[in-house]
PDB file of N, CA and C in Angstrom:
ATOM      1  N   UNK A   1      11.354   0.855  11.597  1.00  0.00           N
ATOM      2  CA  UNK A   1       9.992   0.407  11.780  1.00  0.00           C
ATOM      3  C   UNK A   1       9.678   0.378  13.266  1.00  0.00           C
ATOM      4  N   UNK A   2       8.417   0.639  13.439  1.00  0.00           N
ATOM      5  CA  UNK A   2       7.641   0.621  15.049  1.00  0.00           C
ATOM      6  C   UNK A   2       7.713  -1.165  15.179  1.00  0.00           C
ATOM      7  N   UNK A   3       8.383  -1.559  15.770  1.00  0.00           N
ATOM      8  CA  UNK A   3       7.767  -2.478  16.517  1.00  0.00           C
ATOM      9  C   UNK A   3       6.821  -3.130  17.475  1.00  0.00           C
ATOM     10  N   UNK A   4       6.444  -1.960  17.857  1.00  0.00           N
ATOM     11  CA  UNK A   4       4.785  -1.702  18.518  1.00  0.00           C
ATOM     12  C   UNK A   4       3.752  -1.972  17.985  1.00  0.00           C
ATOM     13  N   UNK A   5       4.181  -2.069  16.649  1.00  0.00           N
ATOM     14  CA  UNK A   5       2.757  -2.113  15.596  1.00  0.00           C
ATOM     15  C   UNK A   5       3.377  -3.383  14.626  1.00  0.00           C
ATOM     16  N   UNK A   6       1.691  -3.906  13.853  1.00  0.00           N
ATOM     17  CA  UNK A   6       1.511  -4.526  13.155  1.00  0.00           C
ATOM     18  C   UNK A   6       1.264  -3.964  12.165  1.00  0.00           C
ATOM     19  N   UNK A   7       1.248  -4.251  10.636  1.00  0.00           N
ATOM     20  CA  UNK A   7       0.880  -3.880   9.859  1.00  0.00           C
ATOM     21  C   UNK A   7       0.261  -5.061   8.607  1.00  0.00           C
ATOM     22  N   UNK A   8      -1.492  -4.642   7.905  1.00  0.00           N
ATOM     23  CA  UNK A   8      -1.724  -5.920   7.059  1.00  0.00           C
ATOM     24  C   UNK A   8      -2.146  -5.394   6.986  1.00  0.00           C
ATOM     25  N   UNK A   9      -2.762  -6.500   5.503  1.00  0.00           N
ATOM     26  CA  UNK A   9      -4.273  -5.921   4.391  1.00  0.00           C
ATOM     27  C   UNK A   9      -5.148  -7.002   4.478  1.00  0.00           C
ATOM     28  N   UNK A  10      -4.931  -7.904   4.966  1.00  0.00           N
ATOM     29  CA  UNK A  10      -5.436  -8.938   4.527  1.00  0.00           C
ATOM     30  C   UNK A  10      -7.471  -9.495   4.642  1.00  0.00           C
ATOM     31  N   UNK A  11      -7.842  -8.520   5.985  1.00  0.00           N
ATOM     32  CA  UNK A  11      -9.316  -8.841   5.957  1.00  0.00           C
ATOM     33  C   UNK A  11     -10.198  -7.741   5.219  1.00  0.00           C
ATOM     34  N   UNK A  12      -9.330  -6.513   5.089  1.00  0.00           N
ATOM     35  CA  UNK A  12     -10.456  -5.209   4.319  1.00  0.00           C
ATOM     36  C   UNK A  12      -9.968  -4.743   3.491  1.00  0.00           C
ATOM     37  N   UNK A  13      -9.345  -5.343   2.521  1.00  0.00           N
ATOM     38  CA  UNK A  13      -8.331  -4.637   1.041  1.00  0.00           C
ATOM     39  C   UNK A  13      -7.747  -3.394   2.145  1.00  0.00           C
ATOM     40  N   UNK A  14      -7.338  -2.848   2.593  1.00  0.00           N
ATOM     41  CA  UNK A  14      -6.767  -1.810   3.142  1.00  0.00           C
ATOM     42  C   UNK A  14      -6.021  -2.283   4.246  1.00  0.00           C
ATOM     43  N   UNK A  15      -4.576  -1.323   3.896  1.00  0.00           N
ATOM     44  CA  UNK A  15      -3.548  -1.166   5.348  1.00  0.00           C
ATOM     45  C   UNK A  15      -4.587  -0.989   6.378  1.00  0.00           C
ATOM     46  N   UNK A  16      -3.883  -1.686   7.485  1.00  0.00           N
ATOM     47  CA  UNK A  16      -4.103  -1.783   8.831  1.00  0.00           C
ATOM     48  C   UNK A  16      -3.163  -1.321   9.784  1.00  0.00           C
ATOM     49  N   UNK A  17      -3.055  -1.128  11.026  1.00  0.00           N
ATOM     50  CA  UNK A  17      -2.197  -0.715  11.642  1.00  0.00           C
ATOM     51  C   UNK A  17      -2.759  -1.502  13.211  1.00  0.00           C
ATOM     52  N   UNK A  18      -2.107  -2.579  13.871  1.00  0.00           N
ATOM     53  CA  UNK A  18      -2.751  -3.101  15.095  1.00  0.00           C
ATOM     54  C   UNK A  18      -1.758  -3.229  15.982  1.00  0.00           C
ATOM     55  N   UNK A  19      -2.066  -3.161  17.592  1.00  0.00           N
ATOM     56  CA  UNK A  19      -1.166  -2.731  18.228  1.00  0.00           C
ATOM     57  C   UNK A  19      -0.476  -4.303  18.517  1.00  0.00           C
ATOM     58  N   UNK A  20       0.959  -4.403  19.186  1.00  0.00           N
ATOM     59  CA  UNK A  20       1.388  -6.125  18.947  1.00  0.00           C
ATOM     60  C   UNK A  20       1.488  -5.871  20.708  1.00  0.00           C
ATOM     61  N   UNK A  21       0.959  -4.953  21.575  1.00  0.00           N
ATOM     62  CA  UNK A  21       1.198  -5.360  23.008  1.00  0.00           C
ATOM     63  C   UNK A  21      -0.272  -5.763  23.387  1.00  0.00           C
ATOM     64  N   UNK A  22      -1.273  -5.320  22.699  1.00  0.00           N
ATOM     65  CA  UNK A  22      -2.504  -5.486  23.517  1.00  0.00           C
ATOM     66  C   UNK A  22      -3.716  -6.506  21.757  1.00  0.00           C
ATOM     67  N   UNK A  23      -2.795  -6.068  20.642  1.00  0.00           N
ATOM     68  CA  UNK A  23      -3.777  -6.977  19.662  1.00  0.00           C
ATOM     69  C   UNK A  23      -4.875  -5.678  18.809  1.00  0.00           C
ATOM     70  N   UNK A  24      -4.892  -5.057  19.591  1.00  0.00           N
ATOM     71  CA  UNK A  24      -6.246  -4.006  19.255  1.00  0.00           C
ATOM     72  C   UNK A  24      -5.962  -3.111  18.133  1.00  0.00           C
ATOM     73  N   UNK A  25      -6.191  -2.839  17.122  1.00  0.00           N
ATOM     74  CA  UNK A  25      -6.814  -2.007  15.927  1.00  0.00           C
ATOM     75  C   UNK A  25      -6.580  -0.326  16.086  1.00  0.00           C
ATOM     76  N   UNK A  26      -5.421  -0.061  15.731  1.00  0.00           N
ATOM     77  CA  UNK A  26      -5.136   1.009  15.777  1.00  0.00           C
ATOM     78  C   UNK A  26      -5.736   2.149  14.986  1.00  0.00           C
ATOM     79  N   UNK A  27      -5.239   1.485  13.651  1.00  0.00           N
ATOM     80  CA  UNK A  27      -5.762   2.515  12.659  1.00  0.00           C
ATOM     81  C   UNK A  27      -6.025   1.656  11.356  1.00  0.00           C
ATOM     82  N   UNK A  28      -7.113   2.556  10.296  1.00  0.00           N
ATOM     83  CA  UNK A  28      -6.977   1.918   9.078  1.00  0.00           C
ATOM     84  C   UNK A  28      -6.720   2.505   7.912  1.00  0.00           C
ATOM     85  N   UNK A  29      -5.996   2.497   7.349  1.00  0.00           N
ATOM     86  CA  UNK A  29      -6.047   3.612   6.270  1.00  0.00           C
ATOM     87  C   UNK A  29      -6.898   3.269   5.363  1.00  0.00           C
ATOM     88  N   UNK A  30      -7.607   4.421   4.695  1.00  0.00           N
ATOM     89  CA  UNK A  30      -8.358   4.826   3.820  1.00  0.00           C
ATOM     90  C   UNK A  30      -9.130   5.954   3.380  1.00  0.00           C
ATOM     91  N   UNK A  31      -9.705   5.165   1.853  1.00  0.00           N
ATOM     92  CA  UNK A  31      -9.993   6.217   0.835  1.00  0.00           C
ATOM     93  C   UNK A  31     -11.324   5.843   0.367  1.00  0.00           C
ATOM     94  N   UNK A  32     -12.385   6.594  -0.418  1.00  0.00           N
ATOM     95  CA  UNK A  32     -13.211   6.491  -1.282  1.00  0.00           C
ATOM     96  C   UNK A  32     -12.699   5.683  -2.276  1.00  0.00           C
ATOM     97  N   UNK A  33     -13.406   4.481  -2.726  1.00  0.00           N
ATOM     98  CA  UNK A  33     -12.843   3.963  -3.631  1.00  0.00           C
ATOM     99  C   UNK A  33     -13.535   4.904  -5.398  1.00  0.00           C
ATOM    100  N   UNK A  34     -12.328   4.020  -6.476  1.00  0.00           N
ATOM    101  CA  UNK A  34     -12.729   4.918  -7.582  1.00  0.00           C
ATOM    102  C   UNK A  34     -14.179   5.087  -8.437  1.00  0.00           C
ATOM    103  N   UNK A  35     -15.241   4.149  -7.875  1.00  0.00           N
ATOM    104  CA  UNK A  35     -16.410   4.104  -8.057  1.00  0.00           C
ATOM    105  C   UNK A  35     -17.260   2.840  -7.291  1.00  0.00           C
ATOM    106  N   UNK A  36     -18.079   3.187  -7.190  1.00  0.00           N
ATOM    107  CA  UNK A  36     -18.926   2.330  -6.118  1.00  0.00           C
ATOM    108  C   UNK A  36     -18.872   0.445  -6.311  1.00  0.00           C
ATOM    109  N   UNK A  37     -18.903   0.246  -7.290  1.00  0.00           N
ATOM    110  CA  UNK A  37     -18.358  -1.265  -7.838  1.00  0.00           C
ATOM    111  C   UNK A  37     -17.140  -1.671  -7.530  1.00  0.00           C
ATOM    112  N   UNK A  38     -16.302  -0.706  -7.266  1.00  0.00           N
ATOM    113  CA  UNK A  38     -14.857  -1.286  -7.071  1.00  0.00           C
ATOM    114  C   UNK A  38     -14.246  -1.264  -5.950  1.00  0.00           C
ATOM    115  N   UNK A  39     -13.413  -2.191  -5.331  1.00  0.00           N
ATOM    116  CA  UNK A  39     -12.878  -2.341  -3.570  1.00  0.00           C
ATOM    117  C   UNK A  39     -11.963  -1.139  -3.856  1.00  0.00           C
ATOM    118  N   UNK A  40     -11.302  -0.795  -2.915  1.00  0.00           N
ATOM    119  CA  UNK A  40     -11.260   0.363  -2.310  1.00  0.00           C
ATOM    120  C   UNK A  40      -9.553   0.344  -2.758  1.00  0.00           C
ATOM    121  N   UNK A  41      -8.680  -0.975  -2.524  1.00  0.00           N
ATOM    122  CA  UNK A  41      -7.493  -1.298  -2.978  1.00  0.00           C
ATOM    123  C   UNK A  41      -7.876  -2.124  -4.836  1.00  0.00           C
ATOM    124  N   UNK A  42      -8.554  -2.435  -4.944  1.00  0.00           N
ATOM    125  CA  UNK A  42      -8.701  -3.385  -6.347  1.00  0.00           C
ATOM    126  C   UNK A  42      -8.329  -4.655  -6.055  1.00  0.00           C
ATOM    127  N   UNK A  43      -8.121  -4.956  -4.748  1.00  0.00           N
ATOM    128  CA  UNK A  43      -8.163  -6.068  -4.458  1.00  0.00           C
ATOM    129  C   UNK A  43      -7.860  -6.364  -3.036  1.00  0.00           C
ATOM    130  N   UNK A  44      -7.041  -7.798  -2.929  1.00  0.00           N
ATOM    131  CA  UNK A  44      -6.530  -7.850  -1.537  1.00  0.00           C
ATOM    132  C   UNK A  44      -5.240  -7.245  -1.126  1.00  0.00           C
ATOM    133  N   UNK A  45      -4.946  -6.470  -0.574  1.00  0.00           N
ATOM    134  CA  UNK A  45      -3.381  -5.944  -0.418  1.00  0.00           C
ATOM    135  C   UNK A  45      -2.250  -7.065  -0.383  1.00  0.00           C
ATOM    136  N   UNK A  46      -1.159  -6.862  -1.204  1.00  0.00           N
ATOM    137  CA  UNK A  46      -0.247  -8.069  -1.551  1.00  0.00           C
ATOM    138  C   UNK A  46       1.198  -7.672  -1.160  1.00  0.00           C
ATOM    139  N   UNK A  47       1.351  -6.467  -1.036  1.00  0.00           N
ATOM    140  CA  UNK A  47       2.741  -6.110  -0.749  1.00  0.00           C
ATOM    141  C   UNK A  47       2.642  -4.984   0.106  1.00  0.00           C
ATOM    142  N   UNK A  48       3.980  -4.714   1.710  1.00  0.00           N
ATOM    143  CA  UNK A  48       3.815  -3.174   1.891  1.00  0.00           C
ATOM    144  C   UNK A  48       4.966  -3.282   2.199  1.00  0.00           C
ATOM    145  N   UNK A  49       5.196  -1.819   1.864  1.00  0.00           N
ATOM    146  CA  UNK A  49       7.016  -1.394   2.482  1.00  0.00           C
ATOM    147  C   UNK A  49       6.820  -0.046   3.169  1.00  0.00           C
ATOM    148  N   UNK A  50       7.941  -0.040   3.970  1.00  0.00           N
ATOM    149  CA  UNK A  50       7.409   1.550   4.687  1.00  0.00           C
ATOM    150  C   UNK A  50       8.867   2.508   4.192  1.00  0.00           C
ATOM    151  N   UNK A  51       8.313   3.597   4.072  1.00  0.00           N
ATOM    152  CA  UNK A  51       9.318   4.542   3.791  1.00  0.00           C
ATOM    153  C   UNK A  51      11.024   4.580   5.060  1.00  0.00           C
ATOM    154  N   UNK A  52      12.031   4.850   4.561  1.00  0.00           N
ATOM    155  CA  UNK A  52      13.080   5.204   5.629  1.00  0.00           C
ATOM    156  C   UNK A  52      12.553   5.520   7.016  1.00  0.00           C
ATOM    157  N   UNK A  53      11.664   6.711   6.883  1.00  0.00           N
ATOM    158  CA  UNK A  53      11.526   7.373   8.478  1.00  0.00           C
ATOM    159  C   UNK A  53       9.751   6.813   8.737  1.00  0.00           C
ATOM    160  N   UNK A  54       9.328   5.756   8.350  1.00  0.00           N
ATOM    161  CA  UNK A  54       7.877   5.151   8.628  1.00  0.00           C
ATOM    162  C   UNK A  54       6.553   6.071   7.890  1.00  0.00           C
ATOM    163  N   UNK A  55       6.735   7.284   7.748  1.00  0.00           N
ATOM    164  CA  UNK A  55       6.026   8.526   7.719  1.00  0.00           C
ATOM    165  C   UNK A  55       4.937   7.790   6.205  1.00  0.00           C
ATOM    166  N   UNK A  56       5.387   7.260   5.417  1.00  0.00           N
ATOM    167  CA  UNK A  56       5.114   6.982   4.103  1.00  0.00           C
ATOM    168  C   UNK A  56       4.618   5.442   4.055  1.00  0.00           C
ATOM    169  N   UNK A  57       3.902   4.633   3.872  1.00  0.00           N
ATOM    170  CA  UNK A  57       3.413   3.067   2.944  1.00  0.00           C
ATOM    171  C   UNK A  57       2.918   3.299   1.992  1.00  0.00           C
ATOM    172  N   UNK A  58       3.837   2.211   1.130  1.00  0.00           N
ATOM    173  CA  UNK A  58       2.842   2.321  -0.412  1.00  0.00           C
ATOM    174  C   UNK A  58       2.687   0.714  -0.569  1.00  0.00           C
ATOM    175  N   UNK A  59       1.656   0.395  -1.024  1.00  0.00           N
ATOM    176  CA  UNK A  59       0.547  -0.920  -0.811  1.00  0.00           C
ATOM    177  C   UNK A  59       0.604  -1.288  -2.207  1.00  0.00           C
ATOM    178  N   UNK A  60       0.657  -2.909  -2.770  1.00  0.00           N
ATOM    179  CA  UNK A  60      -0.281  -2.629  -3.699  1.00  0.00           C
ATOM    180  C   UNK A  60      -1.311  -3.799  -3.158  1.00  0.00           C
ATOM    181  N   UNK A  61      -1.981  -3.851  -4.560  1.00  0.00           N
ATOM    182  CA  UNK A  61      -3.102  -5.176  -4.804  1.00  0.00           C
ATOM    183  C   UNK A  61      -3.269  -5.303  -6.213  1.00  0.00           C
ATOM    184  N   UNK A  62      -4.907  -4.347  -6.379  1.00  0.00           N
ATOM    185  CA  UNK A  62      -4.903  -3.884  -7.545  1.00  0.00           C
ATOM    186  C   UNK A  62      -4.235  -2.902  -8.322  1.00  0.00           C
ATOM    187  N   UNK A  63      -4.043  -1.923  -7.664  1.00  0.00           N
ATOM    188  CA  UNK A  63      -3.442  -0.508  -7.973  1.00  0.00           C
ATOM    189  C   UNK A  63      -2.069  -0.677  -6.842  1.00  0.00           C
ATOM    190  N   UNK A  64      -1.319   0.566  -7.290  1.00  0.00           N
ATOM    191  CA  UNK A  64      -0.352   0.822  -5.886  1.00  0.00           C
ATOM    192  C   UNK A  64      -0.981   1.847  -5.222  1.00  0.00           C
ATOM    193  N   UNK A  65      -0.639   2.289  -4.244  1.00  0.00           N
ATOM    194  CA  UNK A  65      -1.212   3.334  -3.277  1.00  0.00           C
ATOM    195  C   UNK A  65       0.148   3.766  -2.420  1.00  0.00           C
ATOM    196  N   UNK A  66       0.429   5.008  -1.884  1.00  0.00           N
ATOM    197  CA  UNK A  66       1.076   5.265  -0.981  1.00  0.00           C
ATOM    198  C   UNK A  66       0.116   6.028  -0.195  1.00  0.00           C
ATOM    199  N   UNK A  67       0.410   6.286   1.253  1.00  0.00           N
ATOM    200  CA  UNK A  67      -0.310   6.266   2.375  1.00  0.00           C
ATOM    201  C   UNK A  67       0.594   7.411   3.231  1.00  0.00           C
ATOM    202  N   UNK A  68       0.033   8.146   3.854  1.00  0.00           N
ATOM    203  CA  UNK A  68       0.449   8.728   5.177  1.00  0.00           C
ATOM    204  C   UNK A  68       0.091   8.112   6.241  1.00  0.00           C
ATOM    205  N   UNK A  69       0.943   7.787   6.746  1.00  0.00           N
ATOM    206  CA  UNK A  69       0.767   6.855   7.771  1.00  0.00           C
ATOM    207  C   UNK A  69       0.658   7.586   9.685  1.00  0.00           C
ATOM    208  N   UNK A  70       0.960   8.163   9.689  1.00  0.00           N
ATOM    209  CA  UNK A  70       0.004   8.914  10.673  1.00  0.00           C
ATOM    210  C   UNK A  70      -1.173   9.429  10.614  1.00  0.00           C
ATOM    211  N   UNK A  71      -1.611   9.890   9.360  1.00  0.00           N
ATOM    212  CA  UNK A  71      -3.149  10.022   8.985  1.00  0.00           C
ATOM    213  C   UNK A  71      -4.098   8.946   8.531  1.00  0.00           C
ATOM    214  N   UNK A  72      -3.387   8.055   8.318  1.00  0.00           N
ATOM    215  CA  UNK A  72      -4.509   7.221   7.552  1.00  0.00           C
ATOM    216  C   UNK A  72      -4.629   7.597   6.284  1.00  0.00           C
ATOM    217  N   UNK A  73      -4.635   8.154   5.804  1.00  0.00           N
ATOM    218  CA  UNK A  73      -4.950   8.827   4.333  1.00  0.00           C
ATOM    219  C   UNK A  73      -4.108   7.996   3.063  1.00  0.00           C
ATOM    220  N   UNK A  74      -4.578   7.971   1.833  1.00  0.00           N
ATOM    221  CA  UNK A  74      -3.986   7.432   0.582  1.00  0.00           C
ATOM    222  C   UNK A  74      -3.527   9.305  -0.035  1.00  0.00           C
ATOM    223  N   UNK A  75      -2.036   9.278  -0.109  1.00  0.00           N
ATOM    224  CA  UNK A  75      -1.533  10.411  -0.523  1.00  0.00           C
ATOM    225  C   UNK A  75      -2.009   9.801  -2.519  1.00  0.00           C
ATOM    226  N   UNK A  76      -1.569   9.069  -3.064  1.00  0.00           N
ATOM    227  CA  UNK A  76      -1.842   8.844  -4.409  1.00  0.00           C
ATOM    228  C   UNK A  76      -1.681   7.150  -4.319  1.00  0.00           C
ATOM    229  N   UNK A  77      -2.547   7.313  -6.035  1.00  0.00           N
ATOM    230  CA  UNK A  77      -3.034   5.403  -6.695  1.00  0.00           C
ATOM    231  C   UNK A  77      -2.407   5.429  -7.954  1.00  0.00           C
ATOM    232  N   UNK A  78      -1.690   4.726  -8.216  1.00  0.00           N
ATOM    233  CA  UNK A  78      -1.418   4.569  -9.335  1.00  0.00           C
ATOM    234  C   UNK A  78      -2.368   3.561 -10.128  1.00  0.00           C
ATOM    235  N   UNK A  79      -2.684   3.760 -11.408  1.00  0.00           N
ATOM    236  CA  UNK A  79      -4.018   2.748 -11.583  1.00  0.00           C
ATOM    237  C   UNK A  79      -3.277   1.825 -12.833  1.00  0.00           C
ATOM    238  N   UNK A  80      -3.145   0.583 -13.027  1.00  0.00           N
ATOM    239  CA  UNK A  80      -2.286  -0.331 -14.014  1.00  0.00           C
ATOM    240  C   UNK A  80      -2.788  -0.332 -14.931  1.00  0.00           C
ATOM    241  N   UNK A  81      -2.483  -1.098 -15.996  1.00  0.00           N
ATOM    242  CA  UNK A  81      -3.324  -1.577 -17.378  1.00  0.00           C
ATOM    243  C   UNK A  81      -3.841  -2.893 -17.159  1.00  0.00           C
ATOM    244  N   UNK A  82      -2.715  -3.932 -16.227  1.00  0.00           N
ATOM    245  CA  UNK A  82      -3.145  -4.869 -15.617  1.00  0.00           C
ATOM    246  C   UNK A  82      -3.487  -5.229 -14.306  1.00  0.00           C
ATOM    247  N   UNK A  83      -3.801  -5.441 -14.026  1.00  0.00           N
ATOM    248  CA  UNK A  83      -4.109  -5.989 -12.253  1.00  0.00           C
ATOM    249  C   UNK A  83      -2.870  -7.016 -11.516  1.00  0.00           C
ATOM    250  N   UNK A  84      -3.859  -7.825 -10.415  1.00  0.00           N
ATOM    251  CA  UNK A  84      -2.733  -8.589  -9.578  1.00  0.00           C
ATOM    252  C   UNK A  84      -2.092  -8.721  -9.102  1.00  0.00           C
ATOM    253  N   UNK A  85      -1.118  -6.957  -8.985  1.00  0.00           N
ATOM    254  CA  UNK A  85       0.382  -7.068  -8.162  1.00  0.00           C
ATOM    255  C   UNK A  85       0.774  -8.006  -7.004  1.00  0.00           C
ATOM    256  N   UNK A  86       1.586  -8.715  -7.273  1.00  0.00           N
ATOM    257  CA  UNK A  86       1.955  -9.893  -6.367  1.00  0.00           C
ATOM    258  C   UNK A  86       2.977  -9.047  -4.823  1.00  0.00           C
ATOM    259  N   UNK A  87       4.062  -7.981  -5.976  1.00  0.00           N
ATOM    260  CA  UNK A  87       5.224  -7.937  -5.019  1.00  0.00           C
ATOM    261  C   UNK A  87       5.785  -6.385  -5.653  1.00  0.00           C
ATOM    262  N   UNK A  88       6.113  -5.838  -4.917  1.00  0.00           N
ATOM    263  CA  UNK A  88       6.233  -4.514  -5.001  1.00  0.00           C
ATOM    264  C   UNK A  88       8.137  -4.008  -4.839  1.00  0.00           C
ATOM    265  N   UNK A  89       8.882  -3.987  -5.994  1.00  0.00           N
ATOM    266  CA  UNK A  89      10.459  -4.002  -5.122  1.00  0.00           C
ATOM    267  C   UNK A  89      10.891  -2.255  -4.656  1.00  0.00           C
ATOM    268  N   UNK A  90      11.720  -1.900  -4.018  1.00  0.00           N
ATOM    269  CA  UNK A  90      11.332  -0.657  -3.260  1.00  0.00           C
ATOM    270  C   UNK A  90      12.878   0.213  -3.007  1.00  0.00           C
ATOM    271  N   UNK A  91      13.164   0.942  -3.222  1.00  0.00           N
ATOM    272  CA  UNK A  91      14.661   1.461  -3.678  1.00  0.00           C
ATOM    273  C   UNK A  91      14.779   1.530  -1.625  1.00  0.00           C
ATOM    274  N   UNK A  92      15.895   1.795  -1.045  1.00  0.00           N
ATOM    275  CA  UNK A  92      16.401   1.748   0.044  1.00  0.00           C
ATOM    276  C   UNK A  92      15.982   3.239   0.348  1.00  0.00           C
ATOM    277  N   UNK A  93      16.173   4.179  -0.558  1.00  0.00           N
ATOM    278  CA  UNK A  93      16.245   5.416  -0.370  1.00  0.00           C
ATOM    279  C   UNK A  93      13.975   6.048  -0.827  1.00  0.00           C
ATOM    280  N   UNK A  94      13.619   5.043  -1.122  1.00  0.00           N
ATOM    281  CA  UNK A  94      11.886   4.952  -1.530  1.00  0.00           C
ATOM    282  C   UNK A  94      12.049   6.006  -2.312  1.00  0.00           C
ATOM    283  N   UNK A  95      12.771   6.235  -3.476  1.00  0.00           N
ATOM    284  CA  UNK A  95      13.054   6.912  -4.618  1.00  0.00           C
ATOM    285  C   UNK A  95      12.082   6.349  -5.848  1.00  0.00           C
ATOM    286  N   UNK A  96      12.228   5.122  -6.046  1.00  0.00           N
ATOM    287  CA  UNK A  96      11.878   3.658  -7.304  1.00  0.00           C
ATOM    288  C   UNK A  96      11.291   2.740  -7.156  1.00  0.00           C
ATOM    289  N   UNK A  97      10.174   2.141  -7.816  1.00  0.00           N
ATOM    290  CA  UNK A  97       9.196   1.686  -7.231  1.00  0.00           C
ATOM    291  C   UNK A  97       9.304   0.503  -8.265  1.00  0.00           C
ATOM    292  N   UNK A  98       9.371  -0.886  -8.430  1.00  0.00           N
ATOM    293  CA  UNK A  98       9.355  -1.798  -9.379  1.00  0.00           C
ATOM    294  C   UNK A  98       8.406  -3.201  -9.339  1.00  0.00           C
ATOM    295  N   UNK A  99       7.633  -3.279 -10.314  1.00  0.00           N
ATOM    296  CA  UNK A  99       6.353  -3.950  -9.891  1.00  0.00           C
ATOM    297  C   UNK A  99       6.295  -4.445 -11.346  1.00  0.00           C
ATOM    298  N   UNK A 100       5.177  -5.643 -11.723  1.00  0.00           N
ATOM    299  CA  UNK A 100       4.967  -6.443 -13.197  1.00  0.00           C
ATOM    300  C   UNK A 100       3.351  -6.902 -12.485  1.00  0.00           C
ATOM    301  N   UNK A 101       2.793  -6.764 -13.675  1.00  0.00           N
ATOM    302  CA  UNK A 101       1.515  -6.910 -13.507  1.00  0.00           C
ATOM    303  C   UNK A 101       1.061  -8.147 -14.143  1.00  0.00           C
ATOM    304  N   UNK A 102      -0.539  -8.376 -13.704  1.00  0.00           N
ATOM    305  CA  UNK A 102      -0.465 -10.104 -14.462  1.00  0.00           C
ATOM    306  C   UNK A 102      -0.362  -9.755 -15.877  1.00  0.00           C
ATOM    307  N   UNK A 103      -0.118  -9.056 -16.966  1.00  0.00           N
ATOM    308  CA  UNK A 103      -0.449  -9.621 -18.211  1.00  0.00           C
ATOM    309  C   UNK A 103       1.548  -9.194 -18.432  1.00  0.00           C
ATOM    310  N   UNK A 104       2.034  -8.769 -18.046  1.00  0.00           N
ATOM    311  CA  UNK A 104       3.649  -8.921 -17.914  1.00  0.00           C
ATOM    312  C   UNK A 104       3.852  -7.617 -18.157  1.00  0.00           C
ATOM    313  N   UNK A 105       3.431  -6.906 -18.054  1.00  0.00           N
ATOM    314  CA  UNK A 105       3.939  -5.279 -17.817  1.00  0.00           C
ATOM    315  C   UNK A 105       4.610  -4.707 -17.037  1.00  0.00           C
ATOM    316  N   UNK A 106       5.734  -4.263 -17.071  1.00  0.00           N
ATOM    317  CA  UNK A 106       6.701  -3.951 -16.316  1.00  0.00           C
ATOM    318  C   UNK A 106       6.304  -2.428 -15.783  1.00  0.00           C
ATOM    319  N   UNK A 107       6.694  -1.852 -14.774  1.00  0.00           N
ATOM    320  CA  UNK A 107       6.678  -0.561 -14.341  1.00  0.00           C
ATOM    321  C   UNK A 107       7.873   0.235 -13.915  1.00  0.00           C
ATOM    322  N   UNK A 108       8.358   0.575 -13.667  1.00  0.00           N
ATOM    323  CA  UNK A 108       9.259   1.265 -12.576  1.00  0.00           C
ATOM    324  C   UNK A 108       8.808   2.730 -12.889  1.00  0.00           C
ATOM    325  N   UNK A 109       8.867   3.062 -11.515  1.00  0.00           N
ATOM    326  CA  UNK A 109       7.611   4.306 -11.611  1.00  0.00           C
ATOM    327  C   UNK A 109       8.916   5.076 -10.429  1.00  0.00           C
ATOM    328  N   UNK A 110       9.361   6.641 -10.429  1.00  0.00           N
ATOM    329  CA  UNK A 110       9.682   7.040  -9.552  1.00  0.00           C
ATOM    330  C   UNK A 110       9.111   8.284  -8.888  1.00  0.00           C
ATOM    331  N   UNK A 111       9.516   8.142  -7.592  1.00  0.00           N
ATOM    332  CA  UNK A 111       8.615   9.533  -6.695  1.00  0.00           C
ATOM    333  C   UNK A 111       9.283  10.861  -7.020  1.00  0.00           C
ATOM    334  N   UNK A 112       8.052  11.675  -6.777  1.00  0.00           N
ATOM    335  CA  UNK A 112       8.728  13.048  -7.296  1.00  0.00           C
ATOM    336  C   UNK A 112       8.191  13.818  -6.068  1.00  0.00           C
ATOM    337  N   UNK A 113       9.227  14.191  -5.128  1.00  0.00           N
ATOM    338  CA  UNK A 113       9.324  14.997  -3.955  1.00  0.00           C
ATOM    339  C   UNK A 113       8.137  16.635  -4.589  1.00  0.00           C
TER     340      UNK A 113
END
């Protein structure tokens, strides 16, 4: 991880990226959300992990999201049956993705290179 940087969701449903020597607002990632009624994450961002080499974040809230993180960009959303994601667990190798939604739905979802 950069230690140069900050990383949160917490004031615009969306990853943030802010610098920790000067405070200032680096970057934000984002997307069109999936229709005009709906925030852009499905909620407030609740969990982030960054890939081995930083290159990768995947977020959740409402949905999960992974991110290119030098672009800003949402590479893909996964969309739940339930909402809420609290906590996101994250394989060492960011292979496996393990998450429970509020109505108790389990996931484990894996990446496909």
């Amino acid at each position: 991880m950069d230690f140069h940087q900050v990383y949160d969701g917490v004031v615009s449903f969306l990853p943030q990226i802010w610098s920790v020597k000067d405070g200032s607002l680096l970057k934000v990632c984002s997307q069109e959300s999936k229709d005009a009624t709906d925030s852009v994450h499905g909620g407030w961002v609740t969990d982030l992990h960054f890939s081995p080499n930083n290159s990768v974040l995947v977020s959740t809230g409402g949905y999960i999201k992974w991110w290119d993180v030098a672009r800003g960009e949402s590479l893909q959303t996964f969309y739940l049956t339930g909402s809420a994601l609290k906590k996101i667990h994250v394989s060492p190798d960011f292979s496996t993705f393990v998450t429970i939604d509020n109505i108790g739905i389990l996931y484990i979802l894996k990446r496909v290179a």
